[in-house]
N, C-alpha and C. Protein backbone atom coordinates (compact mmCIF):
# COMPACT_ATOMS: atom_id res chain seq x y z
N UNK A 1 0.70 86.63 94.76
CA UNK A 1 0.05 86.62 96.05
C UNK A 1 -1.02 87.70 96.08
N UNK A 2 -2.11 87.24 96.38
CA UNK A 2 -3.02 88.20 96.52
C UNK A 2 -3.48 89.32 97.91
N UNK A 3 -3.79 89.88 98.34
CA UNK A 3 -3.70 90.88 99.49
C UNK A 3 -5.16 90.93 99.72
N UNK A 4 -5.58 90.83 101.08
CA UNK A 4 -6.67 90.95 101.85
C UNK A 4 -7.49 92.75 101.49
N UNK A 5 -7.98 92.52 101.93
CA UNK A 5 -8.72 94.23 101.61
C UNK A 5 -8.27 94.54 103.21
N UNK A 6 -8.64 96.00 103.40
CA UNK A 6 -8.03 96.16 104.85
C UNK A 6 -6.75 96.14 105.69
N UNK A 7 -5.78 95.18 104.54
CA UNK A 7 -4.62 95.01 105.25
C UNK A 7 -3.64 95.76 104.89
N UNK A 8 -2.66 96.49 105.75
CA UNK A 8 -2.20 97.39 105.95
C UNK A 8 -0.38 96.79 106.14
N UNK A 9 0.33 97.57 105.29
CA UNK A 9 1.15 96.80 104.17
C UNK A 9 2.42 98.29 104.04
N UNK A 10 3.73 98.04 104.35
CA UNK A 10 5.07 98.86 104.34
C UNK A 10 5.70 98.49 103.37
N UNK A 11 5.35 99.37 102.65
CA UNK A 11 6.17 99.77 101.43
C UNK A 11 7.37 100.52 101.16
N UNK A 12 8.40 100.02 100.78
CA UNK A 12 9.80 100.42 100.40
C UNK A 12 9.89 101.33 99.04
N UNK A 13 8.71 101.58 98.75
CA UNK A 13 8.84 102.54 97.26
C UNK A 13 8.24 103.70 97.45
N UNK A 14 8.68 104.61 96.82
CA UNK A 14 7.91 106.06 96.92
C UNK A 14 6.97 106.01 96.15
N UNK A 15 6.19 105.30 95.90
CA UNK A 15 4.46 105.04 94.86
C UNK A 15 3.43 104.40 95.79
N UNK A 16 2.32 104.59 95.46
CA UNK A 16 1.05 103.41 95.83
C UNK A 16 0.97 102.74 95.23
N UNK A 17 1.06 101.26 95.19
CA UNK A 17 0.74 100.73 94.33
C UNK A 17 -0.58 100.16 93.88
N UNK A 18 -1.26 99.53 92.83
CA UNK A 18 -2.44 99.67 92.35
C UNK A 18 -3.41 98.97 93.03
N UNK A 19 -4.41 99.14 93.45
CA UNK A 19 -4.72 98.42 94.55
C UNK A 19 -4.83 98.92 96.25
N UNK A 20 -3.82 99.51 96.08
CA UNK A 20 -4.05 100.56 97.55
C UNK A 20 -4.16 102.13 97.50
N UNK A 21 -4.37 101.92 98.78
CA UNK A 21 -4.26 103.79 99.47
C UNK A 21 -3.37 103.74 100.20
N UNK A 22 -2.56 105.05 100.20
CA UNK A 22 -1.77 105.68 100.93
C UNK A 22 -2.65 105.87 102.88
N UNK A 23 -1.86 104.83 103.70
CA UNK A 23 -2.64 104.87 105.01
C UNK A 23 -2.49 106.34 105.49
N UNK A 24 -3.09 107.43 104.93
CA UNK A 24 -2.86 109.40 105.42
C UNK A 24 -4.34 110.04 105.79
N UNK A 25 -5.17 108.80 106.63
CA UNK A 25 -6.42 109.44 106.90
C UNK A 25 -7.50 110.32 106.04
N UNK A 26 -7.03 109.83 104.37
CA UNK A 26 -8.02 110.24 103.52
C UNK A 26 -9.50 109.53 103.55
N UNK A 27 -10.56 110.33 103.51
CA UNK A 27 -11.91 109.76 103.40
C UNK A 27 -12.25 109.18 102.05
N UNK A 28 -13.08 108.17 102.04
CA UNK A 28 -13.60 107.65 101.21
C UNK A 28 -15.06 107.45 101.03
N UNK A 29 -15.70 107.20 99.61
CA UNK A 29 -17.49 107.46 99.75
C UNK A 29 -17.75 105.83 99.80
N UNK A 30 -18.22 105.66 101.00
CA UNK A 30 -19.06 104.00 101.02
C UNK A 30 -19.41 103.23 99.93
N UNK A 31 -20.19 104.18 98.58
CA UNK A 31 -20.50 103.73 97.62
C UNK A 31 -19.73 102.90 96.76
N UNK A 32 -18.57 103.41 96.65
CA UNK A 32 -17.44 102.88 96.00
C UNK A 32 -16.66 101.97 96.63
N UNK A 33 -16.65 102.15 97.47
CA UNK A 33 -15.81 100.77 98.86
C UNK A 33 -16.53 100.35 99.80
N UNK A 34 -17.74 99.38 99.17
CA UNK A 34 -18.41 99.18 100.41
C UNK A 34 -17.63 97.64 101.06
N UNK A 35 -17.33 97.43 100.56
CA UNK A 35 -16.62 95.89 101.09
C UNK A 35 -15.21 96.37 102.71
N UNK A 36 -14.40 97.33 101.53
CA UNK A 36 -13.24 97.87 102.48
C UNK A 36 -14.22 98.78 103.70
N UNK A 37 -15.74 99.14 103.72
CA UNK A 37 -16.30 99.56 104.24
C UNK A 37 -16.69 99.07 105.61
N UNK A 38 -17.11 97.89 104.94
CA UNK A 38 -17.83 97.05 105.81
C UNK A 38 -16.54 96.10 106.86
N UNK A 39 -15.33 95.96 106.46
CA UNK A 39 -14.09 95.62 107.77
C UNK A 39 -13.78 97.20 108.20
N UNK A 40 -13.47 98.23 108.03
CA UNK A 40 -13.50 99.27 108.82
C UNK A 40 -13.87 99.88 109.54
N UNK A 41 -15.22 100.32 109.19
CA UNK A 41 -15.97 100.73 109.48
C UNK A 41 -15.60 102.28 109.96
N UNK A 42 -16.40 102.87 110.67
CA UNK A 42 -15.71 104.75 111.07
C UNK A 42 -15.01 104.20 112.46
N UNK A 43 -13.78 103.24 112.14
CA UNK A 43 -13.20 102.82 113.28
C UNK A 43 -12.21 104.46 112.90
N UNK A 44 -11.32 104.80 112.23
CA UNK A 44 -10.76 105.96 111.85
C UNK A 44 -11.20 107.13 111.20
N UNK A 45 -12.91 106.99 110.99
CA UNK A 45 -13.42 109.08 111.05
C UNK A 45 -14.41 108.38 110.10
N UNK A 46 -15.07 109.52 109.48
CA UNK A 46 -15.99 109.39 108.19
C UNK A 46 -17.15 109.73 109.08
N UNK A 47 -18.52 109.69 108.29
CA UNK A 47 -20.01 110.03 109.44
C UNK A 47 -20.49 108.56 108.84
N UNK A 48 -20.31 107.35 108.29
CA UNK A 48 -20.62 106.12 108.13
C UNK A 48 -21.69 105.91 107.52
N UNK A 49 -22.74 107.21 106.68
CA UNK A 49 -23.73 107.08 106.01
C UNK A 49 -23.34 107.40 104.53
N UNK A 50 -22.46 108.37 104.23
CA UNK A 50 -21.82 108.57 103.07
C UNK A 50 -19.84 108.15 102.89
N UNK A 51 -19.42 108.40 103.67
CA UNK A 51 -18.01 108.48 103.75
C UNK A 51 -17.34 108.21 104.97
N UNK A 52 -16.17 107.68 105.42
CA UNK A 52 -15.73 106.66 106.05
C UNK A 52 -13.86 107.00 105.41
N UNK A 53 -13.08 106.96 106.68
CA UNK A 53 -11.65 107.45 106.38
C UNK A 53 -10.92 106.47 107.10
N UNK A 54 -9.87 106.43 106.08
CA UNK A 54 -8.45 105.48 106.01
C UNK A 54 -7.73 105.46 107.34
N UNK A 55 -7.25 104.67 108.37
CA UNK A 55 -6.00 105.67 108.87
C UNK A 55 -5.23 106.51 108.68
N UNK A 56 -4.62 107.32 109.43
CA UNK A 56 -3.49 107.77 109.55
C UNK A 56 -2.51 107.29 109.81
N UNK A 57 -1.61 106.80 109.07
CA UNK A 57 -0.13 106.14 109.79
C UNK A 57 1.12 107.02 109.34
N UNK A 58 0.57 108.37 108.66
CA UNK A 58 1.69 109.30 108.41
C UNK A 58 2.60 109.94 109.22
N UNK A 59 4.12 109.26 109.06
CA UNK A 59 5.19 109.90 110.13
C UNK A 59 5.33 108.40 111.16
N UNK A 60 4.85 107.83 110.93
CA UNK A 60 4.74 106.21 111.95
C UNK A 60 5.49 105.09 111.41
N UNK A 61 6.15 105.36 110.04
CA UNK A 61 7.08 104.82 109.31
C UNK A 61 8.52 104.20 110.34
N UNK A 62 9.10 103.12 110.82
CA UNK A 62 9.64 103.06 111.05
C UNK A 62 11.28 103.44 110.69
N UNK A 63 11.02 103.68 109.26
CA UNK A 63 12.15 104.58 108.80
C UNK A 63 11.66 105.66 107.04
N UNK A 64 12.49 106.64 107.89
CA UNK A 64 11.79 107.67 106.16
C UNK A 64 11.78 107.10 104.94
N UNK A 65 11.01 107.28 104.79
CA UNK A 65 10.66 107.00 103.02
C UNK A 65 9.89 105.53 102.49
N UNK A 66 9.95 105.35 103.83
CA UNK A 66 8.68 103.90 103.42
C UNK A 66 7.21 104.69 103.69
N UNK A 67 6.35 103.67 103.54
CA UNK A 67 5.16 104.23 102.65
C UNK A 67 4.30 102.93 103.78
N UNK A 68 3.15 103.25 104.39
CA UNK A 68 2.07 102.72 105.05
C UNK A 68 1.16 102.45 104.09
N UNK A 69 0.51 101.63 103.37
CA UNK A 69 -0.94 101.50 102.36
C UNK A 69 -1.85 100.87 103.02
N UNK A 70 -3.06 100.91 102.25
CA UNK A 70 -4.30 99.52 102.88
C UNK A 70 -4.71 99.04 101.56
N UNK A 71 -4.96 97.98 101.64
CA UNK A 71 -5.24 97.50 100.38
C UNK A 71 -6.69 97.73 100.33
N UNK A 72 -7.35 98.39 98.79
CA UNK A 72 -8.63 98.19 98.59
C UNK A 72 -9.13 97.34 97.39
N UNK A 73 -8.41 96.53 97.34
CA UNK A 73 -8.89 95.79 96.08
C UNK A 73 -7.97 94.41 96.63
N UNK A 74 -8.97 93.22 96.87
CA UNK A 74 -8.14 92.20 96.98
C UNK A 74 -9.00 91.25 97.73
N UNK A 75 -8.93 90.19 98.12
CA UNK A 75 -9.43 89.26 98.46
C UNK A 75 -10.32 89.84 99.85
N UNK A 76 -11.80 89.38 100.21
CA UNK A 76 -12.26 89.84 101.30
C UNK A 76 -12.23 88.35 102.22
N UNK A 77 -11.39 89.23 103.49
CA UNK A 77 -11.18 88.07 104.62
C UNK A 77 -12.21 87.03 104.98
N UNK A 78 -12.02 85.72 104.52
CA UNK A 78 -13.29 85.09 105.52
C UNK A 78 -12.75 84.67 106.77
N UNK A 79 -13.80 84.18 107.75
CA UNK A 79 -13.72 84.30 109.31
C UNK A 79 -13.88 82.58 109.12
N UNK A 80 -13.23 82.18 110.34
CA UNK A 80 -13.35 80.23 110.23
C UNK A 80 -14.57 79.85 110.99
C-alpha cells in the first residue's frame, strides 16, 4: 500500500519509518520537499520562501509510545 504525502499516520513502533517524519514540528527546506510543500504549506510555521515546518503532534499520542509521522515520500493526492 502506498501512502499519500502529507498524511499523517500512528505508529506502534519506536522508529520512523522510511518515508516519513516524525510529526515534532521540525522545519524543512522547500527545496527538497517541494511537493509535501505545496499540500502544507506554512499551515504549521516555516517563513514559506526557504523553509516550512511539520506539525507538532508531540505528547498528542493517544497512548505512550506510539509515534505521530507524515509521510514525505509517496503518492501526491489528486483532487476529483
Amino acid at each position: 500500500m502506498e501512502s499519500f504525502l502529507g498524511q499523517i499516520q500512528l505508529f506502534a513502533f519506536g522508529f520512523v519509518p522510511h518515508g516519513w517524519r516524525l510529526c515534532d514540528g521540525s522545519s524543512l527546506p522547500i527545496a527538497h520537499n517541494d511537493a509535501v510543500f505545496s499540500l502544507l504549506g506554512t499551515t504549521y510555521g516555516g517563513d514559506g520562501s526557504t523553509n516550512f515546518a511539520l506539525p507538532n503532534l508531540k505528547g498528542k499520542e493517544p497512548i505512550p509510545g506510539l509515534i505521530y509521522c507524515v509521510c514525505v515520500e509517496g503518492l501526491y493526492p489528486m483532487r476529483d
